[in-house]
Every structure is written in C-alpha cells, then in structure tokens.
Protein backbone atom coordinates (compact mmCIF):
# COMPACT_ATOMS: atom_id res chain seq x y z
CA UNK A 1 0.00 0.00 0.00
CA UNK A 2 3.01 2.43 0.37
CA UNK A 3 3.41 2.16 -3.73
CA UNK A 4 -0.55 3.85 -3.61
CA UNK A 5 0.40 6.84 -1.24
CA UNK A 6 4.10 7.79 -2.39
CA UNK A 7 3.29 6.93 -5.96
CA UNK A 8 -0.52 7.93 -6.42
CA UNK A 9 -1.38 4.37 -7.68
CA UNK A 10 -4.86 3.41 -7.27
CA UNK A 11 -5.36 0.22 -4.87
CA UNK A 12 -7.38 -1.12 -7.57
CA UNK A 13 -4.45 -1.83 -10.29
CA UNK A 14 -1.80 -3.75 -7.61
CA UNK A 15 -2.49 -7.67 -8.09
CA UNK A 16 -2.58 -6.94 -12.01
CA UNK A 17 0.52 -4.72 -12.24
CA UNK A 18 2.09 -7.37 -9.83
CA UNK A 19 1.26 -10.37 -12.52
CA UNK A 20 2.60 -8.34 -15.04
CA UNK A 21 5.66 -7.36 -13.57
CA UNK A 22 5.42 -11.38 -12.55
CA UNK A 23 5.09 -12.37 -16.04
CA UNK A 24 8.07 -9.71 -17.49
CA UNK A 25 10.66 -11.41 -14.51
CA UNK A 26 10.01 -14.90 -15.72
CA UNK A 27 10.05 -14.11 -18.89
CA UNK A 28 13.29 -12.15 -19.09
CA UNK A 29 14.89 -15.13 -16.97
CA UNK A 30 14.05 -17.16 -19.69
CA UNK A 31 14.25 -15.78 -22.50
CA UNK A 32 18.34 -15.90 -24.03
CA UNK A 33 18.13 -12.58 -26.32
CA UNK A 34 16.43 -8.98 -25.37
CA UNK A 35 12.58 -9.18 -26.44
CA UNK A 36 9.95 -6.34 -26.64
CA UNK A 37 7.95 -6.23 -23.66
CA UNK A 38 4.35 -4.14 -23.73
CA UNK A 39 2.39 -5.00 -20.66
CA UNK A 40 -0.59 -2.49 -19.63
CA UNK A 41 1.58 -1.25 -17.43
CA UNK A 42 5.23 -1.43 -18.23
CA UNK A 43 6.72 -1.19 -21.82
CA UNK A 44 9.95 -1.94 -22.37
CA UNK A 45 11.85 -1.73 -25.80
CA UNK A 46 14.61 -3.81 -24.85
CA UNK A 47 13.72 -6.37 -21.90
CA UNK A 48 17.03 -8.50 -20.84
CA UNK A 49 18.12 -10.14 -17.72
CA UNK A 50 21.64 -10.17 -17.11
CA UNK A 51 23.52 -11.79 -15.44
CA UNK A 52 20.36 -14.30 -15.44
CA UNK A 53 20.11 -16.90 -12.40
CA UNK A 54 22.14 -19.84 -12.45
CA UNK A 55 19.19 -22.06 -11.36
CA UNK A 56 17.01 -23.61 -14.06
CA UNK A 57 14.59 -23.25 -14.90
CA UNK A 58 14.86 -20.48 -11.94
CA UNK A 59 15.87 -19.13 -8.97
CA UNK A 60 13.54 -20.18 -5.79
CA UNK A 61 11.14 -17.64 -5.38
CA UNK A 62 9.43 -17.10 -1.88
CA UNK A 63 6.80 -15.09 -1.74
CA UNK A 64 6.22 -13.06 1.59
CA UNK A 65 2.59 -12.10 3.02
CA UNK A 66 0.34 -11.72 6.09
CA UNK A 67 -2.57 -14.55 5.18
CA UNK A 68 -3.99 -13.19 1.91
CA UNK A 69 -5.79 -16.08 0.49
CA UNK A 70 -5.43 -14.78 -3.08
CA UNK A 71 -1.63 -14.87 -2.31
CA UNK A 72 -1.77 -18.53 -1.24
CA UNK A 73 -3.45 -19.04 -4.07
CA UNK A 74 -0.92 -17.35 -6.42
CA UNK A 75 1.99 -20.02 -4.87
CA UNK A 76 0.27 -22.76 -5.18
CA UNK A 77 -0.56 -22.45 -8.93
CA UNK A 78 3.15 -21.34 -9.30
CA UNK A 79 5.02 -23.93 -7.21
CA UNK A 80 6.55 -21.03 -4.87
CA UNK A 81 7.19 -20.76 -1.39
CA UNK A 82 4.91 -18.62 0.99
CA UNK A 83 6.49 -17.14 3.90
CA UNK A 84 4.41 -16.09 6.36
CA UNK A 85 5.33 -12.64 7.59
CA UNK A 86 4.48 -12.81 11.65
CA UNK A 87 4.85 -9.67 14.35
CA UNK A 88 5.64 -11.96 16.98
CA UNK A 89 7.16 -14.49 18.36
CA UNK A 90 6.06 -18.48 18.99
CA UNK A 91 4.69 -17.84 22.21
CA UNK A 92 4.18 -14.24 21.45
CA UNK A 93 6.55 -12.68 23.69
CA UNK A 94 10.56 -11.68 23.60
CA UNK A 95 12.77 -14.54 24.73
C-alpha cells in the first residue's frame, strides 16, 4: 500500500501490475536474447536479464505475506514458497 500513497497508484491496479511485472521477470529469466515487452503497465523496448540466475529453470522464489488467500493461491498455482510474515514471536513474547 506504500506504492498507492508515495506513488498515487490506485489500490485497484496492484495484483494486475504485480502479474505483469510477474510475467516480465520470468520471462526475461528465460528468455536468451532482449525481447519487446508491452504489458498495460510497463513497456519496455529492450527487456534482458543479465547476469540471469544460475538455477534452471529459476531461482527459488518465496513469496512473503500476512494470510492473503489470493496470495496462497498465487503459490500454489506457481510452485513457490509462501512465507508467512508474523509480528511476533512463537509464544508471542521476547525470549
């Protein structure tokens, strides 16, 4: 939500400017020569990765949240790790 305030996005337009910027990283990891890249959001005349990740077919990706259900979702179609962002501890109190 900070992108909305210090950038005057509207809330409305995250999740799909997310899968596109999603879409452009996986891409561009993949792809071996610079491709044309015109999303809704992001254009880019020359899209290229380099160095790209030495994992194929990529690096792990962990995806961090607070319990969005739409973000669980979004790992589990994609194979990725959800990490559970938490404000406390186990037992909820400072060792």
């Amino acid at each position: 939500m900070d992108t909305n305030y210090a950038y005057g996005r509207v809330p409305g337009t995250l999740r799909e400017r997310y899968a596109e910027a999603h879409e452009l990283t996986r891409r561009a990891w993949a792809a071996e020569d610079p491709f044309v890249f015109n999303g809704r959001h992001t254009n880019l005349r020359y899209a290229n990765c380099w160095p790209k990740p030495m994992q194929k077919p990529h690096a792990p990706i962990w995806i961090p949240g607070g319990g969005s259900i739409e973000n669980w979702d979004f790992c589990v179609e994609n194979d990725y790790n959800y990490s559970y962002l938490s404000f406390s501890a186990i037992s909820g109190r400072a060792s």
